[in-house]
N, C-alpha and C. Protein backbone atom coordinates (compact mmCIF):
# COMPACT_ATOMS: atom_id res chain seq x y z
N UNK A 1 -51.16 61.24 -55.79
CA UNK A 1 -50.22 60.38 -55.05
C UNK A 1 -49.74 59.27 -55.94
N UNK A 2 -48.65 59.00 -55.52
CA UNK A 2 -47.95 57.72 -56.77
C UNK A 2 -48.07 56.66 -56.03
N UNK A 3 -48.87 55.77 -56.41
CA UNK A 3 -48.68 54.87 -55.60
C UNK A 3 -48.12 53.51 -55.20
N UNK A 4 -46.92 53.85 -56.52
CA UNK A 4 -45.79 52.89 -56.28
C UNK A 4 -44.81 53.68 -55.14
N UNK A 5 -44.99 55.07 -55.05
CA UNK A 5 -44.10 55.25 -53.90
C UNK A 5 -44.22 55.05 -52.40
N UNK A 6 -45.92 55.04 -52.34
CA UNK A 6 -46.23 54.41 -51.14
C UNK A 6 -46.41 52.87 -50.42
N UNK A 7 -46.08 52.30 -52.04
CA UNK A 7 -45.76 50.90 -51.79
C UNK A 7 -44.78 50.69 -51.05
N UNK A 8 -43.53 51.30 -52.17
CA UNK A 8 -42.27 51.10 -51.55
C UNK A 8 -41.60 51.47 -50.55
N UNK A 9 -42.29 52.67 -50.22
CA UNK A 9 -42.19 53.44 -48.79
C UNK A 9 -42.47 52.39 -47.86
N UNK A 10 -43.91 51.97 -47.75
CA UNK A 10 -44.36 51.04 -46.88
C UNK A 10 -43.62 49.66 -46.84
N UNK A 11 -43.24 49.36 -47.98
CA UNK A 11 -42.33 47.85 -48.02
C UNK A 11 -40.97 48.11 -47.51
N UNK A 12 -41.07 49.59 -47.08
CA UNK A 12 -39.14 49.72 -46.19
C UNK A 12 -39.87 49.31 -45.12
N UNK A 13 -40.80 49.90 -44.72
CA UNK A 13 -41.04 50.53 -43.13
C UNK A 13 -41.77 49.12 -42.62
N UNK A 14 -42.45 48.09 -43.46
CA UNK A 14 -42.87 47.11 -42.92
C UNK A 14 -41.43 45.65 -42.53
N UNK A 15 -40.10 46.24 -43.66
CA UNK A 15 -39.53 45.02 -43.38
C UNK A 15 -38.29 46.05 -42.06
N UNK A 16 -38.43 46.60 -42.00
CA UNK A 16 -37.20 47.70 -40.90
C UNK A 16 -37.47 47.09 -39.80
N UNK A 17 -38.73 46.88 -38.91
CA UNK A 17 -38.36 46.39 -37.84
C UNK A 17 -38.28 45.00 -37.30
N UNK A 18 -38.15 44.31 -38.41
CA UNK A 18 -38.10 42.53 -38.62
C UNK A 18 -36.49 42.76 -38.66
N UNK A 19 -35.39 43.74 -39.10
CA UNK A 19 -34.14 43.50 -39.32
C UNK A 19 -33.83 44.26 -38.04
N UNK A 20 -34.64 45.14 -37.42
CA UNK A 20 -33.24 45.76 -36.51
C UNK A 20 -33.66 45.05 -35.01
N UNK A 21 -35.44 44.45 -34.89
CA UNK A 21 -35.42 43.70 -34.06
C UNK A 21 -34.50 42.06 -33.86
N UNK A 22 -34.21 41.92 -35.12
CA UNK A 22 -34.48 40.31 -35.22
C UNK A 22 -32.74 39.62 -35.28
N UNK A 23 -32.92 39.99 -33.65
CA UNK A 23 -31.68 39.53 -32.66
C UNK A 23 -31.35 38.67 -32.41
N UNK A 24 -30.22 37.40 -32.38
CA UNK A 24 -30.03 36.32 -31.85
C UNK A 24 -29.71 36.31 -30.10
N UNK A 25 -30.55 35.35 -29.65
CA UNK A 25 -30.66 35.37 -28.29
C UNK A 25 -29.09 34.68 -27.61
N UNK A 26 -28.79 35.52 -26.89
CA UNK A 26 -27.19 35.86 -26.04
C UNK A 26 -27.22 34.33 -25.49
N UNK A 27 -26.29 33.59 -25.37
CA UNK A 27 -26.04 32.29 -24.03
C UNK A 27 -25.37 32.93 -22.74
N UNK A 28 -25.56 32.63 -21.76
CA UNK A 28 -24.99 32.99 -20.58
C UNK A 28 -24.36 31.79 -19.98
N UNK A 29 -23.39 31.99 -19.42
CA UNK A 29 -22.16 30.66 -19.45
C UNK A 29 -23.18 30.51 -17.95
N UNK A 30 -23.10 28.67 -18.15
CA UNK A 30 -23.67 28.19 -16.60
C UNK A 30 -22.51 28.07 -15.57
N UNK A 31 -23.62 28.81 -14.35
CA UNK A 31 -22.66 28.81 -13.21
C UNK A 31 -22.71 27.31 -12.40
N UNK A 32 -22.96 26.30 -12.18
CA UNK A 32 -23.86 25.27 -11.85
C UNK A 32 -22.42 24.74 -12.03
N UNK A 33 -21.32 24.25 -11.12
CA UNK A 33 -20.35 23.33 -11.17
C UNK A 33 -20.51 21.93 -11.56
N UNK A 34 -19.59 21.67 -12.59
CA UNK A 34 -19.30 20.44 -12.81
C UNK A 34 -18.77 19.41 -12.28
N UNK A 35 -19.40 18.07 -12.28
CA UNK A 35 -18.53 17.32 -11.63
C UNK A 35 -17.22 16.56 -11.41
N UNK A 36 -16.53 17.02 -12.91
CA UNK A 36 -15.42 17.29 -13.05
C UNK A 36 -14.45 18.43 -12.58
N UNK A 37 -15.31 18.90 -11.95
CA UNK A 37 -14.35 20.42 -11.04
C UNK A 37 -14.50 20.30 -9.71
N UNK A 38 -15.83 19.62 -8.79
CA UNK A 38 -16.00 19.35 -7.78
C UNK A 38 -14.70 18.56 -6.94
N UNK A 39 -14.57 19.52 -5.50
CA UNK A 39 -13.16 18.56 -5.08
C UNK A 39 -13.76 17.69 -4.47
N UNK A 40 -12.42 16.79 -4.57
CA UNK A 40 -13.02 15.11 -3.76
C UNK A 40 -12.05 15.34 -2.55
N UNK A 41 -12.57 14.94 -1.23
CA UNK A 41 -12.05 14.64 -0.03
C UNK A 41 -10.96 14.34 -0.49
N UNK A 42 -10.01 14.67 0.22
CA UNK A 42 -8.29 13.96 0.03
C UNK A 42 -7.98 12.74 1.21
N UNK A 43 -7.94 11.72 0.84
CA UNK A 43 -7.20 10.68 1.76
C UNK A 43 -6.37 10.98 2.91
N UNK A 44 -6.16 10.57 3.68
CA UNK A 44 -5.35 10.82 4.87
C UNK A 44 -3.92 9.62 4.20
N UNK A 45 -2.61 9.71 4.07
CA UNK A 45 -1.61 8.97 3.94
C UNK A 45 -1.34 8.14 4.86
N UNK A 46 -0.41 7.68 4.44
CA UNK A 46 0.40 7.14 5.49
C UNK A 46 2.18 7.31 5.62
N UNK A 47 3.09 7.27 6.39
CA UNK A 47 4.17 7.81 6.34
C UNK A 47 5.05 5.97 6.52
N UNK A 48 4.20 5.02 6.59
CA UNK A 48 5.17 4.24 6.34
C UNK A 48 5.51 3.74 4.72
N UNK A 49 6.75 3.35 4.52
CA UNK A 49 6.86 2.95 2.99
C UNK A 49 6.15 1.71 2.41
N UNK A 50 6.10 2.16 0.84
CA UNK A 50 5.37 1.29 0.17
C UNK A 50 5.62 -0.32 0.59
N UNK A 51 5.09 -0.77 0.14
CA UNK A 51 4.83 -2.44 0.50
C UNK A 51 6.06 -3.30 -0.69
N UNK A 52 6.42 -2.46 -1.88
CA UNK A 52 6.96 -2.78 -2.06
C UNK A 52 9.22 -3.16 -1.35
N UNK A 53 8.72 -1.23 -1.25
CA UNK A 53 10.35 -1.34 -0.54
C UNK A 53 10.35 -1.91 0.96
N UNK A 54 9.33 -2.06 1.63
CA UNK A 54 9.46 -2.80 3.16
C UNK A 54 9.59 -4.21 2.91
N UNK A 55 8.72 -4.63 1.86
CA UNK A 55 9.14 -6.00 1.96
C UNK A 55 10.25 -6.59 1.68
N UNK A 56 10.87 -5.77 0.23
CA UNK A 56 12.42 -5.81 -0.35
C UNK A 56 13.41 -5.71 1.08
N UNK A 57 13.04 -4.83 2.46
CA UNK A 57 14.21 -4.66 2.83
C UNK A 57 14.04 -5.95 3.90
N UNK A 58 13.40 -6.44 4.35
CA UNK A 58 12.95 -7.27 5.31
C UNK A 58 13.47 -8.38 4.77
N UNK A 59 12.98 -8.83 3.33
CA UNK A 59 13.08 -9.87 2.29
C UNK A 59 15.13 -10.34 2.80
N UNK A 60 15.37 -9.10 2.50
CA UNK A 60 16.91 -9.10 2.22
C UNK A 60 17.55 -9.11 3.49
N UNK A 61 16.83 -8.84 4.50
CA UNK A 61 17.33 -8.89 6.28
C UNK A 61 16.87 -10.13 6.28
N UNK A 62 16.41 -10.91 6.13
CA UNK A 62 16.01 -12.45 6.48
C UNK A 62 17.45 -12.93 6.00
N UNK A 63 17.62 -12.60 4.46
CA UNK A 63 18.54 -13.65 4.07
C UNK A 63 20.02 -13.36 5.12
N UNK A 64 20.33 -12.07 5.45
CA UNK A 64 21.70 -11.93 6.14
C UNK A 64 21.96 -12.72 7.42
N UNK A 65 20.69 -12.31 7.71
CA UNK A 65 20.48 -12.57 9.54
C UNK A 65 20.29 -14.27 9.33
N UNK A 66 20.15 -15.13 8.47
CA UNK A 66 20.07 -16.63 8.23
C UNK A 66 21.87 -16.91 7.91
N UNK A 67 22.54 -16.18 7.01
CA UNK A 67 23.88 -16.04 7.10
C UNK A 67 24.89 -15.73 8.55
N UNK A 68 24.51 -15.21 9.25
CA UNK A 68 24.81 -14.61 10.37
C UNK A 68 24.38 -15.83 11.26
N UNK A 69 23.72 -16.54 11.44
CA UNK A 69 23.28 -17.36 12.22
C UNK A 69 23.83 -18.98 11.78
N UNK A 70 24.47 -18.98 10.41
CA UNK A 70 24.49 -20.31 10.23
C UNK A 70 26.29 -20.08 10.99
N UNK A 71 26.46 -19.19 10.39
CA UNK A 71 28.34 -18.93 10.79
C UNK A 71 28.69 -19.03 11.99
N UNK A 72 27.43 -18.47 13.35
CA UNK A 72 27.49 -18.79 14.85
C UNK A 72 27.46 -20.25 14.97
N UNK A 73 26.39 -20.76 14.19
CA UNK A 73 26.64 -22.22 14.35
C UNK A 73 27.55 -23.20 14.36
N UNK A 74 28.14 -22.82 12.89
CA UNK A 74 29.09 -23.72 12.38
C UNK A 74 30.47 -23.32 13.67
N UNK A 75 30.44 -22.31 13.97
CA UNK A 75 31.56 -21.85 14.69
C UNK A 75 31.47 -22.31 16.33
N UNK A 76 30.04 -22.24 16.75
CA UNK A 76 29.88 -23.25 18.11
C UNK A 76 30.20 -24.60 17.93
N UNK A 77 29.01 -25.44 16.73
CA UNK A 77 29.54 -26.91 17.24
C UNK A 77 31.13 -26.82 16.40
N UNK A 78 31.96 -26.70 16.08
CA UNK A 78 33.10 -26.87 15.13
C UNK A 78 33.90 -26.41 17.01
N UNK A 79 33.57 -26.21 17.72
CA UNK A 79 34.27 -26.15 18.91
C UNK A 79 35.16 -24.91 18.94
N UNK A 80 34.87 -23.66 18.18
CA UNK A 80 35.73 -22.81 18.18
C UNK A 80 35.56 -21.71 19.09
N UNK A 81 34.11 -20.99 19.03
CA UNK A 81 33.97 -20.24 19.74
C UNK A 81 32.61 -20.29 19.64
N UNK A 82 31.82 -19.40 20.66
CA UNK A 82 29.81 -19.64 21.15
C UNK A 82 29.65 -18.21 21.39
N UNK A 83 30.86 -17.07 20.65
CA UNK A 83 30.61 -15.53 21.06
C UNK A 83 29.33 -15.31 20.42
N UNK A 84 29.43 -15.68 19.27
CA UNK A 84 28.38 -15.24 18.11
C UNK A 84 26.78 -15.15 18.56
N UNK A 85 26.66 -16.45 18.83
CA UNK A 85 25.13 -17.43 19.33
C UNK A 85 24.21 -16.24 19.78
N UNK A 86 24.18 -15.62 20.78
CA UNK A 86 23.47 -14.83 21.30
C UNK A 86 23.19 -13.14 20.05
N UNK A 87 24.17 -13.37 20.04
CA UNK A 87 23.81 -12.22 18.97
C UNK A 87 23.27 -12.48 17.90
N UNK A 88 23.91 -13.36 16.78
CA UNK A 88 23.35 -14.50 16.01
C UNK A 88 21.50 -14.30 16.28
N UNK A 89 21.26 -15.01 17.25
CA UNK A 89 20.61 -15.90 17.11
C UNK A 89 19.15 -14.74 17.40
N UNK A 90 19.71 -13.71 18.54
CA UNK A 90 18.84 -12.31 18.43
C UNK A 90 18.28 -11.71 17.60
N UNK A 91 19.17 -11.65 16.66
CA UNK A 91 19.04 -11.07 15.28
C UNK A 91 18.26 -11.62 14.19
N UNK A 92 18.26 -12.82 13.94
CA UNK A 92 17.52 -13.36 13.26
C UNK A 92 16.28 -13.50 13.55
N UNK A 93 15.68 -13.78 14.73
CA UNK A 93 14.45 -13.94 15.74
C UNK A 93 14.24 -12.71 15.29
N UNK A 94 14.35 -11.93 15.95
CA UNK A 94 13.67 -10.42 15.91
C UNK A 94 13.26 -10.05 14.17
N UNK A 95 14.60 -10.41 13.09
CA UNK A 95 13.95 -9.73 11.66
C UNK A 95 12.83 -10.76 11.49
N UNK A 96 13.29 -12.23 11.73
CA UNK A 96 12.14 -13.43 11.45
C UNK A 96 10.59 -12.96 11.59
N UNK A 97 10.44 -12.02 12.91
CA UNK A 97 9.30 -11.87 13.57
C UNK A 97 8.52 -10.81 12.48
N UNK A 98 9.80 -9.43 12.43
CA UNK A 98 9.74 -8.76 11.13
C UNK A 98 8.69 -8.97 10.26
N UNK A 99 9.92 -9.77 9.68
CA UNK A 99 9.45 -10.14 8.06
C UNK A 99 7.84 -10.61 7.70
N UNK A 100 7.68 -11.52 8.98
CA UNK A 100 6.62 -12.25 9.03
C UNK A 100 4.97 -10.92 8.73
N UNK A 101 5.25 -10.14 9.90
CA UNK A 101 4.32 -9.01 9.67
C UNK A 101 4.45 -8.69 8.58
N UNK A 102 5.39 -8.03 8.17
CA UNK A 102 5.51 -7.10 6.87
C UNK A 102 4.83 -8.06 5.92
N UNK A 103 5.28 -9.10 5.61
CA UNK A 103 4.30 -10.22 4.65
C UNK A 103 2.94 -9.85 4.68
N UNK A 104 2.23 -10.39 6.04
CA UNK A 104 1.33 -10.77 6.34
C UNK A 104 0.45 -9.36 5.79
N UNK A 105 1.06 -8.12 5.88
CA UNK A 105 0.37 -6.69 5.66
C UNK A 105 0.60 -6.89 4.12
N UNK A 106 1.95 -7.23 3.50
CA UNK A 106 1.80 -7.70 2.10
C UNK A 106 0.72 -8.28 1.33
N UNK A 107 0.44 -9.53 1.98
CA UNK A 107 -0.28 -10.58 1.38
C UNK A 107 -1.79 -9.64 1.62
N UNK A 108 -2.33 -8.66 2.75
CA UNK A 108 -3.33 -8.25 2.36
C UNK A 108 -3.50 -7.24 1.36
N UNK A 109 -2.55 -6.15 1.36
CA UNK A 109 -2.88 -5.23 0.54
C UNK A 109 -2.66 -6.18 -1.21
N UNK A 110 -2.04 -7.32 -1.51
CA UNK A 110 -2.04 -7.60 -2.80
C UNK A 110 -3.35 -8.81 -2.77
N UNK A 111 -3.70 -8.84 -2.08
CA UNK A 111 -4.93 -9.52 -2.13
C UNK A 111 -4.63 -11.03 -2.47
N UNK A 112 -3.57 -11.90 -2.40
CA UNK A 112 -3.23 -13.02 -2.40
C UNK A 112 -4.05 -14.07 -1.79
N UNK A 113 -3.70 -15.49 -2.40
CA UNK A 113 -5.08 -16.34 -2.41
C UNK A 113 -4.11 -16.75 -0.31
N UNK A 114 -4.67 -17.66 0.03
CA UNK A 114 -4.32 -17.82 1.21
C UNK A 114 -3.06 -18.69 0.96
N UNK A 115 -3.30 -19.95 0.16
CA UNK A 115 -1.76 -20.37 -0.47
C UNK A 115 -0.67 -19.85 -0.79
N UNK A 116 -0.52 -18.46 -1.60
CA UNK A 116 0.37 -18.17 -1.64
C UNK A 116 0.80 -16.98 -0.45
N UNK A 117 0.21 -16.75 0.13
CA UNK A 117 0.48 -15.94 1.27
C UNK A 117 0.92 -16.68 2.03
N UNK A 118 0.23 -17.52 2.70
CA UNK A 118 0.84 -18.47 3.38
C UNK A 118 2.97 -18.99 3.64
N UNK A 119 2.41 -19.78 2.41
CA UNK A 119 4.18 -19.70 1.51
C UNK A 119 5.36 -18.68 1.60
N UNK A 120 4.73 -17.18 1.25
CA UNK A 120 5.60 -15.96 1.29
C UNK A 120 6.04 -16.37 3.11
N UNK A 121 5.38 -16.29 4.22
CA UNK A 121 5.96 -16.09 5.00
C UNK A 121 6.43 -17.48 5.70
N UNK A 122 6.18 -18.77 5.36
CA UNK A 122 6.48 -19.81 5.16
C UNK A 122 7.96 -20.12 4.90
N UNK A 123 8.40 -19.12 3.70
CA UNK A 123 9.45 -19.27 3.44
C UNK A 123 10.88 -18.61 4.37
N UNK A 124 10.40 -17.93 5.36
CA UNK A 124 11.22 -17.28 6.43
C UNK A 124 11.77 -17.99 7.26
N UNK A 125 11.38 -19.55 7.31
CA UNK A 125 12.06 -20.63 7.76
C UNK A 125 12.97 -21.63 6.58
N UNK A 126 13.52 -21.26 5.64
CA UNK A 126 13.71 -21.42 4.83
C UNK A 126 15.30 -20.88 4.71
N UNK A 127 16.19 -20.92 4.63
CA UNK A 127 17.71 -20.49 4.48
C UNK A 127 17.49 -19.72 3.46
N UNK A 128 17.63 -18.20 3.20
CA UNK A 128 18.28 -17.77 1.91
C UNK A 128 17.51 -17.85 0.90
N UNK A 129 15.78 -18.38 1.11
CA UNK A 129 14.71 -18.15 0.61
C UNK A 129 14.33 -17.12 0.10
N UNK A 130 14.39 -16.28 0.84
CA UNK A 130 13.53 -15.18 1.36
C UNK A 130 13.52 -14.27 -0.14
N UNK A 131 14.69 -13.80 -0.14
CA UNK A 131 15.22 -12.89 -1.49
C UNK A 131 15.36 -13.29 -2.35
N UNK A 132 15.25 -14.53 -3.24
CA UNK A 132 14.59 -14.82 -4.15
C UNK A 132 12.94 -15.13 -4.61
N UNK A 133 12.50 -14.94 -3.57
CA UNK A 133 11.40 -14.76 -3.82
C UNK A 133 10.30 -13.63 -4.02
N UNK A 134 11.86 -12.21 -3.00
CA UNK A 134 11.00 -11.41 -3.62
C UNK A 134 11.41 -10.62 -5.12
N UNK A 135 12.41 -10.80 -5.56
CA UNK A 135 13.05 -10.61 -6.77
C UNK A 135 12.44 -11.79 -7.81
N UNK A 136 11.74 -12.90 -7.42
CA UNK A 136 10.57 -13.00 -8.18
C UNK A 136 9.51 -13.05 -8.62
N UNK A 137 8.85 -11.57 -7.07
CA UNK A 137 8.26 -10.81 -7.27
C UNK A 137 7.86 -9.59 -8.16
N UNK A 138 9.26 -9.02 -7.99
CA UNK A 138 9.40 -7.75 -8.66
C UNK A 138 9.35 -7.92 -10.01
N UNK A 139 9.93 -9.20 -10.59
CA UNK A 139 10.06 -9.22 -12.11
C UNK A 139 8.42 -9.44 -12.59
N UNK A 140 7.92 -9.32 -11.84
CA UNK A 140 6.30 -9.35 -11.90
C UNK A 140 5.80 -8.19 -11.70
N UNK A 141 6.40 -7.39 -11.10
CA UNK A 141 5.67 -5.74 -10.79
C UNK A 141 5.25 -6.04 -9.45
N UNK A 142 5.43 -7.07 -8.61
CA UNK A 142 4.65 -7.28 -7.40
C UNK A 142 5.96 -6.93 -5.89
N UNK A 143 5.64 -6.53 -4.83
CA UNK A 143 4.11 -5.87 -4.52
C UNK A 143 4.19 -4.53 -5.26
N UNK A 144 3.17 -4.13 -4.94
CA UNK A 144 2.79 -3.00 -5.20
C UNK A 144 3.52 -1.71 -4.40
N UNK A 145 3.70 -0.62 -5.66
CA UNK A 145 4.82 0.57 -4.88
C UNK A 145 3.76 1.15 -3.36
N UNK A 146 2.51 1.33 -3.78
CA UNK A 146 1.92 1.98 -2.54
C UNK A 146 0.87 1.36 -2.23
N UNK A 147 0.28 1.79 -1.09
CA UNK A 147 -0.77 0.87 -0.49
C UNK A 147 -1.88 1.01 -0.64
N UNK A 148 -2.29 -0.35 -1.32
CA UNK A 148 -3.99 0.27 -1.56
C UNK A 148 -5.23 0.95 -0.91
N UNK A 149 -5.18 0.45 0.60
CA UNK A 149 -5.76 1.23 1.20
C UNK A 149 -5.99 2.78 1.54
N UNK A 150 -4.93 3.24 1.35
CA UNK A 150 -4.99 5.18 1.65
C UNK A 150 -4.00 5.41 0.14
N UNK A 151 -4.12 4.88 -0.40
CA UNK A 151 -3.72 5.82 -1.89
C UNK A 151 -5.20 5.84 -3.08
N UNK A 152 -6.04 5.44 -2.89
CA UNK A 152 -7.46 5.52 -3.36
C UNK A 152 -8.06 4.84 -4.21
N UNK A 153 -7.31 3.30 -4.34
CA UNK A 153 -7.78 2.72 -5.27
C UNK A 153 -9.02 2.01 -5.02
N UNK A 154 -9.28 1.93 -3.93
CA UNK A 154 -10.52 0.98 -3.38
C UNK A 154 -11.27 2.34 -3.56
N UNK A 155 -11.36 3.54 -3.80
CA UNK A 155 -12.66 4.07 -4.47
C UNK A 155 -13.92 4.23 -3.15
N UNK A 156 -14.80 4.15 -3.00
CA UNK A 156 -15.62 4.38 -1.95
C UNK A 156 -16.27 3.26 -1.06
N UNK A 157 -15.43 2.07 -1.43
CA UNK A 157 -16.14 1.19 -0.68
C UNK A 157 -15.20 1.27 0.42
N UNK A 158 -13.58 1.55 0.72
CA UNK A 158 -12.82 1.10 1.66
C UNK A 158 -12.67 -0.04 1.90
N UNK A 159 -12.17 0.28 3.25
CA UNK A 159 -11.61 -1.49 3.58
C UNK A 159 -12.69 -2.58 3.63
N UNK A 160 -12.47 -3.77 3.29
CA UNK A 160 -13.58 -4.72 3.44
C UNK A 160 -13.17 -6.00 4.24
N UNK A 161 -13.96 -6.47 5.36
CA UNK A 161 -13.52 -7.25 6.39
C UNK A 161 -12.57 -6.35 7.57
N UNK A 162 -12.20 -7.70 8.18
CA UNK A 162 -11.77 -7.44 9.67
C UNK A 162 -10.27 -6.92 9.32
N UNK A 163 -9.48 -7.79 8.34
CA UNK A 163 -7.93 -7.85 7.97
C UNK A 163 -7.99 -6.22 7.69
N UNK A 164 -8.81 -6.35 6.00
CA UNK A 164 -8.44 -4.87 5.39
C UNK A 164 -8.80 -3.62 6.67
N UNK A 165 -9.53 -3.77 7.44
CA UNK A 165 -9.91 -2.64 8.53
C UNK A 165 -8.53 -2.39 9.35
N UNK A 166 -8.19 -3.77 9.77
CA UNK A 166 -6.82 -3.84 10.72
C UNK A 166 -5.97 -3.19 10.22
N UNK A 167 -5.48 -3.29 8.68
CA UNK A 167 -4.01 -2.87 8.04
C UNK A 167 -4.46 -1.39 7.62
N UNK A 168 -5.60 -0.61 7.57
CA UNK A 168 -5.90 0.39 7.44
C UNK A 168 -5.69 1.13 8.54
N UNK A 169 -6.32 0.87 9.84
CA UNK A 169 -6.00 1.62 11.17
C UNK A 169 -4.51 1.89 11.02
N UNK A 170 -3.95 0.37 10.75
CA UNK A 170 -2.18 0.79 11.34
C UNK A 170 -1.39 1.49 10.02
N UNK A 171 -1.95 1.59 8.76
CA UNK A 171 -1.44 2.46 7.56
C UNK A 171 -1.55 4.03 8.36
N UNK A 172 -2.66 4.12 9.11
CA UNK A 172 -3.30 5.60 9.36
C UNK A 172 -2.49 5.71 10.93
N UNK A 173 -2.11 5.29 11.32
CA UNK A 173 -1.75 5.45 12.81
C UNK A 173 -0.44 4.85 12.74
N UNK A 174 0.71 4.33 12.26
CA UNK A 174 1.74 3.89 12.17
C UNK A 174 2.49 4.29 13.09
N UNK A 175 2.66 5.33 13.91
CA UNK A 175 4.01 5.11 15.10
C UNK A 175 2.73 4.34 16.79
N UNK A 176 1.59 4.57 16.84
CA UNK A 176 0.83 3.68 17.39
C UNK A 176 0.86 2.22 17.09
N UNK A 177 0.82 1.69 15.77
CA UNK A 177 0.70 0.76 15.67
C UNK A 177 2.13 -0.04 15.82
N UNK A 178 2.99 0.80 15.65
CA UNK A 178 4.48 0.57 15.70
C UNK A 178 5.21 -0.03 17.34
N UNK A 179 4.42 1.09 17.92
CA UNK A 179 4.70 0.36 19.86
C UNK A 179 4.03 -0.54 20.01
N UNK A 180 2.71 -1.16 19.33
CA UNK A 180 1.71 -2.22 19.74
C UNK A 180 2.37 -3.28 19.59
N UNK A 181 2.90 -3.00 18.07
CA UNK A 181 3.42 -4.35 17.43
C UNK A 181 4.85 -4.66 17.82
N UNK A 182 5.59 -3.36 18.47
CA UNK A 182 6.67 -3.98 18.91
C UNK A 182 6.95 -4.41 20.60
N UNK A 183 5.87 -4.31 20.97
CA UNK A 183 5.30 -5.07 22.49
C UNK A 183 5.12 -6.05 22.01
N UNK A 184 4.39 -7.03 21.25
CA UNK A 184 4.07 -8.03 20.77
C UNK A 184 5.30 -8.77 20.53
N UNK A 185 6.31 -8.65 19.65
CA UNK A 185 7.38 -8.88 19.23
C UNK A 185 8.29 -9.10 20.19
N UNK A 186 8.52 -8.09 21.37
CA UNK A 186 9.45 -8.40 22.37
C UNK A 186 8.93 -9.63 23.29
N UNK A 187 7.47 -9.45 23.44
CA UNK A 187 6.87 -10.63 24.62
C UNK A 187 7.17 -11.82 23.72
N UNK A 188 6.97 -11.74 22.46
CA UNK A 188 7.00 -12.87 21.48
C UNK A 188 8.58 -13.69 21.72
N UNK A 189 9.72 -12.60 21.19
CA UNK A 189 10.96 -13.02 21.29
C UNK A 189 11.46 -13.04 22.90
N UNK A 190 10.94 -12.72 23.90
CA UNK A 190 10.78 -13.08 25.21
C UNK A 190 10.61 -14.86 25.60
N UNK A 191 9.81 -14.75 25.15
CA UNK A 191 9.01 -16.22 25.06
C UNK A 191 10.14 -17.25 24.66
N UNK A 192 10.74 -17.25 23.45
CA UNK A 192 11.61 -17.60 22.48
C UNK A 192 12.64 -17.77 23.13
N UNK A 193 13.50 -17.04 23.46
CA UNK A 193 14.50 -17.21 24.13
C UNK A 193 14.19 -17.78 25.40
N UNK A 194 13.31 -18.22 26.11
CA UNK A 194 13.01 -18.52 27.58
C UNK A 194 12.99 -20.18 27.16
N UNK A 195 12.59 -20.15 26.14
CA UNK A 195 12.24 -21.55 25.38
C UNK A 195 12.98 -22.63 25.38
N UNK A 196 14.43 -21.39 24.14
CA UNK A 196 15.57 -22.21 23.61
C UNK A 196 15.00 -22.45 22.41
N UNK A 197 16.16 -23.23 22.13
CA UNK A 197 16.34 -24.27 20.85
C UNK A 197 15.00 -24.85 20.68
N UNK A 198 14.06 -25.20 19.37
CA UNK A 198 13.12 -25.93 19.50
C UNK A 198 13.39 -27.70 19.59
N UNK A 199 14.81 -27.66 19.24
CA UNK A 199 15.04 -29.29 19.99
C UNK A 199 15.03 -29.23 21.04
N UNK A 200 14.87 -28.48 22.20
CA UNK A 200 15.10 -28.69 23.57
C UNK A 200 13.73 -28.41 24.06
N UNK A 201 12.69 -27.90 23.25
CA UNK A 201 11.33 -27.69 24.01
C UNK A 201 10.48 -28.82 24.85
N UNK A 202 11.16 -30.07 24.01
CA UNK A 202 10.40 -31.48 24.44
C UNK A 202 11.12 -32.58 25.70
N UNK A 203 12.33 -31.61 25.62
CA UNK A 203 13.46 -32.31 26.98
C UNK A 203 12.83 -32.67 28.30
């Protein structure tokens, strides 16, 4: 027997099954979802417009309906005619009442200190106020195009307090909150007109 051939024989047969075993172990893709793929609840909307364009249009109905009302004036005492007055004076009341809400839902969703909220609707007694103030808003980016409450920026805490709860219900329920608030508004401008003039309240 040669027994370099049984060396080498044996040195195949000892390294053969180190090469045809010696497999790299397979990965199997994980099934285990990520939380980057997981869906998140979707918000419920709302169908009234952003806070920015309601306030712009309200902003800009203050200033007309203050135009409209000074011209009844000037045109009653100037002794000409008193057609206007009632209409006039309807009109302005009712956007006045407006505007005032729309602010007031403003000033919460931008989170404003109480001073300047205050002021924003402050200024609705104000002639011709109104629309410059919100055009010096906008050159600020302010308000905001949509509402913080149901577009998701508050993240998982939601509304916080009594206000943010209030302007959330009526973001989520808007033609409800729409008859509430315009019962309010009519008893309000009810009132108003039963009144008169606030020079005449003390007669």
């Amino acid at each position: 027997m040669n027994p370099n051939k049984d060396t080498s024989t044996g040195g195949a047969r000892s390294g053969s099954p180190s090469s045809s075993t010696g497999t790299t172990p397979s990965t199997t893709p994980s099934t285990t979802p990520s939380s980057s793929t997981q869906s998140t609840p979707a918000r419920k909307g709302t169908i009234l417009p952003g806070p920015r364009a309601l306030y712009r249009v309200f902003a800009t109905a203050e200033m007309f309906t203050w135009a409209l009302l000074i011209l009844a004036m000037v045109l009653k005492y100037s002794g000409a005619t008193e057609v206007l007055m009632p209409a006039a004076g309807g009109a302005h009341g009712f956007v006045f009442l407006c505007y005032c809400v729309v602010t007031v839902g403003v000033w919460i969703n931008q989170r404003w200190s109480a001073g300047r909220g205050a002021a924003a609707v402050l200024l609705a007694a104000v002639p011709f106020a109104t629309l410059p103030f919100e055009r010096s808003l906008a050159r600020r980016g302010e308000p905001d195009a949509t509402w913080r409450l149901v577009d998701g920026r508050t993240g998982d805490l939601g509304p916080q307090g009594f206000w943010e709860s209030l302007e959330a219900w009526v973001l989520r329920n808007v033609i409800l909150a729409a008859v509430v608030t315009a019962g309010v508004v009519v008893v309000v401008f009810s009132l108003l007109l039963t009144a008169g003039p606030p020079g005449e309240w003390f007669d």
